[in-house]
C-alpha atoms as a PDB file:
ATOM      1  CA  UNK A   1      16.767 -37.681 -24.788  1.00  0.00           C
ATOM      2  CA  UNK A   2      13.090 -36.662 -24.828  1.00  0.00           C
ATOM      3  CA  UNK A   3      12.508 -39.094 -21.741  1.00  0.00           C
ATOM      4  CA  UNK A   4      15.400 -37.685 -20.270  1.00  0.00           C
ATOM      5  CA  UNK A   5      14.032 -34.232 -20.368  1.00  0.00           C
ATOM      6  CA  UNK A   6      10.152 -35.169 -19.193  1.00  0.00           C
ATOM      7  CA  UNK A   7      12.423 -37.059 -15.846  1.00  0.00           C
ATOM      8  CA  UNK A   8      13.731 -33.968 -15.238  1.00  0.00           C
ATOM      9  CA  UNK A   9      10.730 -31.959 -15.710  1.00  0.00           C
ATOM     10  CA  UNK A  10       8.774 -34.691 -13.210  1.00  0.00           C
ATOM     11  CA  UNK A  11      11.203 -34.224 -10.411  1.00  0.00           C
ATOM     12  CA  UNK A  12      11.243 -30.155 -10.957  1.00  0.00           C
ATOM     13  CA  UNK A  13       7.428 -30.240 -10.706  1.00  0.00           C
ATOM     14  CA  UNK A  14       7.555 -32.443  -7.877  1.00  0.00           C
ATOM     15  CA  UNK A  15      10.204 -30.803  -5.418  1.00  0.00           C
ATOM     16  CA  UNK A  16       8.024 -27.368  -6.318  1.00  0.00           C
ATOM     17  CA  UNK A  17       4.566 -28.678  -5.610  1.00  0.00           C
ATOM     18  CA  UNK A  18       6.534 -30.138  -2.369  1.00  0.00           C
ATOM     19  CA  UNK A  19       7.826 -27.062  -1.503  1.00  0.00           C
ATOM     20  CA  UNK A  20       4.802 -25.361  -2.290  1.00  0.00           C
ATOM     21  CA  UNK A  21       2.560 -27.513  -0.330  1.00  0.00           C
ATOM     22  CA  UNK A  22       4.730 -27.013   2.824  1.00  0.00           C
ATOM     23  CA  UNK A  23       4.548 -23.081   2.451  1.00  0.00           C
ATOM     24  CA  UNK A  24       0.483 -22.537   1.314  1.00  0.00           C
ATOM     25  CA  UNK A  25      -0.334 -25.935   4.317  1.00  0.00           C
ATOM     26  CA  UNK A  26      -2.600 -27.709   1.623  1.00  0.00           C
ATOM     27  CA  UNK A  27      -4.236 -31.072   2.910  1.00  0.00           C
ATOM     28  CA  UNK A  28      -2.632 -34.296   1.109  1.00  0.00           C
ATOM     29  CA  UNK A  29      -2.691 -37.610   2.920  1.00  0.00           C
ATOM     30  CA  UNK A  30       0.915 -39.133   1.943  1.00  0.00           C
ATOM     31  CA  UNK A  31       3.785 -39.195  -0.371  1.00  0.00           C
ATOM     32  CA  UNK A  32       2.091 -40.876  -2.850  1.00  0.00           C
ATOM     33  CA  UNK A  33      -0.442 -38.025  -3.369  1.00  0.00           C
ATOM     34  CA  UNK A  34       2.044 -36.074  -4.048  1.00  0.00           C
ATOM     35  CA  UNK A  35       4.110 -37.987  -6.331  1.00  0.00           C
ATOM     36  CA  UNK A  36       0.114 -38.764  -8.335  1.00  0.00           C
ATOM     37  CA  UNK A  37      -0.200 -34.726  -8.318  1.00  0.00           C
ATOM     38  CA  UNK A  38       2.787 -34.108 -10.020  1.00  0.00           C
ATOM     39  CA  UNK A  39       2.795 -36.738 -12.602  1.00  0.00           C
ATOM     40  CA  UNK A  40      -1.006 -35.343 -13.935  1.00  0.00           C
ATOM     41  CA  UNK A  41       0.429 -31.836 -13.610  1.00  0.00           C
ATOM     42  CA  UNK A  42       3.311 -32.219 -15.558  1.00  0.00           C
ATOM     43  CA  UNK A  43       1.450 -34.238 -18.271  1.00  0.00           C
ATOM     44  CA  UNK A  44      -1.341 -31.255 -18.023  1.00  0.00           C
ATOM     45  CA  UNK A  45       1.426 -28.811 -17.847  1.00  0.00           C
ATOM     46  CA  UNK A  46       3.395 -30.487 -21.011  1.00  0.00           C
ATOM     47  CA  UNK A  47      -0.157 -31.845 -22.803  1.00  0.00           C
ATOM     48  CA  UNK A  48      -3.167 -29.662 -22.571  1.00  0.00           C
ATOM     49  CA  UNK A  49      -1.747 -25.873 -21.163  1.00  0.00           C
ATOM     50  CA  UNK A  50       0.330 -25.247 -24.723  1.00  0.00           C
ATOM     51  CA  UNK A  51      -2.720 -25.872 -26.529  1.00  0.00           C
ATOM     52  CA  UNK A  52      -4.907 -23.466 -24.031  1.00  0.00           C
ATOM     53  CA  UNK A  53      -2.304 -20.807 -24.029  1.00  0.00           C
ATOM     54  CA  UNK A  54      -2.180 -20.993 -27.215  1.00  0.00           C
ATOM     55  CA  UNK A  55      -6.257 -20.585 -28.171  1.00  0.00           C
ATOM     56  CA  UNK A  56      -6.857 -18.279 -25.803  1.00  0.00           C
ATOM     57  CA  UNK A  57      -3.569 -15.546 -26.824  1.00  0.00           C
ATOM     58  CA  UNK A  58      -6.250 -13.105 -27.550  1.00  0.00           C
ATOM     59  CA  UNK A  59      -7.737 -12.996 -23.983  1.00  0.00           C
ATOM     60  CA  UNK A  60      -4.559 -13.227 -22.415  1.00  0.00           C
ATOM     61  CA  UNK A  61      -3.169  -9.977 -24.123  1.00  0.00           C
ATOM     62  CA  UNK A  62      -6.251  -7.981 -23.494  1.00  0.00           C
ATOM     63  CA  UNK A  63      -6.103  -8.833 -19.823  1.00  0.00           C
ATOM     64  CA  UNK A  64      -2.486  -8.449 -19.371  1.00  0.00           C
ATOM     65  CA  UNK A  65      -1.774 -11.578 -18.541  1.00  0.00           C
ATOM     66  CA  UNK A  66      -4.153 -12.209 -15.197  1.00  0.00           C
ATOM     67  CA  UNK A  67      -6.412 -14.699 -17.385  1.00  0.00           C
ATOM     68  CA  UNK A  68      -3.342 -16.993 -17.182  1.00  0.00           C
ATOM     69  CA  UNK A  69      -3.686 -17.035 -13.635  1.00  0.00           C
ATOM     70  CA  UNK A  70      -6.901 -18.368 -13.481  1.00  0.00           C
ATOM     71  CA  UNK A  71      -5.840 -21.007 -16.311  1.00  0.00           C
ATOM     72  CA  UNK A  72      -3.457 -22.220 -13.875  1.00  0.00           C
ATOM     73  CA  UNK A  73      -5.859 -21.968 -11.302  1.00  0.00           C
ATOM     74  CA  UNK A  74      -8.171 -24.433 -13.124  1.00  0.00           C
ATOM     75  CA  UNK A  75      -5.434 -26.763 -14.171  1.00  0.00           C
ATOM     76  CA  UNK A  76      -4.157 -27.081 -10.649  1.00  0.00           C
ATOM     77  CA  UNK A  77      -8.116 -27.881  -9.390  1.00  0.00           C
ATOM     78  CA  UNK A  78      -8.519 -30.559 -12.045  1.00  0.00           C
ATOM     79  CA  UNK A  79      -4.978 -31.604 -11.089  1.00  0.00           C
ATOM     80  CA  UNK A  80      -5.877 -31.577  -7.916  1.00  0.00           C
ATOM     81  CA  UNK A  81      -9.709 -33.425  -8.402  1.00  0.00           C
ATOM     82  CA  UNK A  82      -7.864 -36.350 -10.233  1.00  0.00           C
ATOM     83  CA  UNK A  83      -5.578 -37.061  -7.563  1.00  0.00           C
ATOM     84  CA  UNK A  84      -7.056 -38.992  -4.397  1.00  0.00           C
ATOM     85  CA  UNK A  85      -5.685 -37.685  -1.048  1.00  0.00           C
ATOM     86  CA  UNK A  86      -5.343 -33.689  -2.431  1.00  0.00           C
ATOM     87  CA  UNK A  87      -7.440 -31.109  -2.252  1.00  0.00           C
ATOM     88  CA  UNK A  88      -7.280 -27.448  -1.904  1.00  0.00           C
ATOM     89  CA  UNK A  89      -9.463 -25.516   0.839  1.00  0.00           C
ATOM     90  CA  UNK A  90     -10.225 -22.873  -1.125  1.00  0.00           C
ATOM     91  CA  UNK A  91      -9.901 -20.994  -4.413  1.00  0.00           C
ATOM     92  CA  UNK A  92      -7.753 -18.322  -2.614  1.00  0.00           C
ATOM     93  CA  UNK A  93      -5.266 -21.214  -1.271  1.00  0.00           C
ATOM     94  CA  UNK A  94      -5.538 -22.460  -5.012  1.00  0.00           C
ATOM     95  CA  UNK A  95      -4.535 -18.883  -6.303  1.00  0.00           C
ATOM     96  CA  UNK A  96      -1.547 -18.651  -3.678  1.00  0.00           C
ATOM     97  CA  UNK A  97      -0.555 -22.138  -4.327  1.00  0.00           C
ATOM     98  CA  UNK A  98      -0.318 -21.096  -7.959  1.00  0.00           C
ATOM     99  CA  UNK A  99       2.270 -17.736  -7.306  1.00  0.00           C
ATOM    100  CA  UNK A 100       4.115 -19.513  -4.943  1.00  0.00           C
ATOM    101  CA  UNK A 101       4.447 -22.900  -7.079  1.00  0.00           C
ATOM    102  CA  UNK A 102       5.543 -20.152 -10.327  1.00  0.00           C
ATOM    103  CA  UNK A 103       7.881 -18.769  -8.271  1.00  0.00           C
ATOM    104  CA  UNK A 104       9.535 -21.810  -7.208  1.00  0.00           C
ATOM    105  CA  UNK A 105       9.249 -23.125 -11.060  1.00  0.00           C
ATOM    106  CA  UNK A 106      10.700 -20.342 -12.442  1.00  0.00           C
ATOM    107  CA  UNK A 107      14.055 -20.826  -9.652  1.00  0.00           C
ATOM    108  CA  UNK A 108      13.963 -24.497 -10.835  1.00  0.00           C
ATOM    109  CA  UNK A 109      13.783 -24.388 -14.409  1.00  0.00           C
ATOM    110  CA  UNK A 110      16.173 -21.164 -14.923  1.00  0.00           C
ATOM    111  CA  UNK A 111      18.445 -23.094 -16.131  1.00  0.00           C
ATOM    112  CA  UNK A 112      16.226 -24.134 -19.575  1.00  0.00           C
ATOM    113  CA  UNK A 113      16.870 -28.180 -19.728  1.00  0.00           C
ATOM    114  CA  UNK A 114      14.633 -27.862 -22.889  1.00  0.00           C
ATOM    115  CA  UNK A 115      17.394 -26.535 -25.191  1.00  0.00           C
ATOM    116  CA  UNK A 116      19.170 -30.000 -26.088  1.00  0.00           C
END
């Protein structure tokens, strides 16, 4: 079931980062960039961000929650240094890419799959 739920999450990430890339125009050189992209963001996403978000609480309540912009600004540009073919222009397309791929995210995964 766990697999099951990690498929679902892979495809999710994947139609958003698609979606996301068409709307912010960020360089990638094929499909299989893409598919690379999202499988090291969703392991960084289900892997290393819990731990993060969870050392640096502190930082994130004092700043109101901005500081967890710029974590996913950082996971997206080692995301994005780890997969050949993908690269953001700037940090500013990084940022947008990042409210724009939430946004989507949040459409996608209303529905909580994690529950079962």
């Amino acid at each position: 079931m766990l697999y099951f739920i990690y498929m679902i999450n892979l495809i999710f990430t994947f139609v958003s980062v698609f979606l996301a890339v068409k709307v912010v125009g960020v360089y990638y050189s094929g499909w299989v960039a893409l598919i690379i992209f999202s499988v090291i963001l969703t392991i960084i996403n289900s892997t290393i961000k819990p731990i993060v978000n969870f050392l640096t609480w502190p930082i994130n309540f004092l700043t109101l929650g901005f500081f967890r912009l710029i974590l996913n600004v950082l996971f997206l540009e080692l995301a994005s240094y780890l997969t050949p073919g993908f690269f953001f222009a700037s940090i500013w397309q990084t940022m947008i890419f990042v409210l724009i791929l939430h946004v989507i995210e949040w459409i996608l995964f209303r529905f909580e799959i994690n529950k079962y």
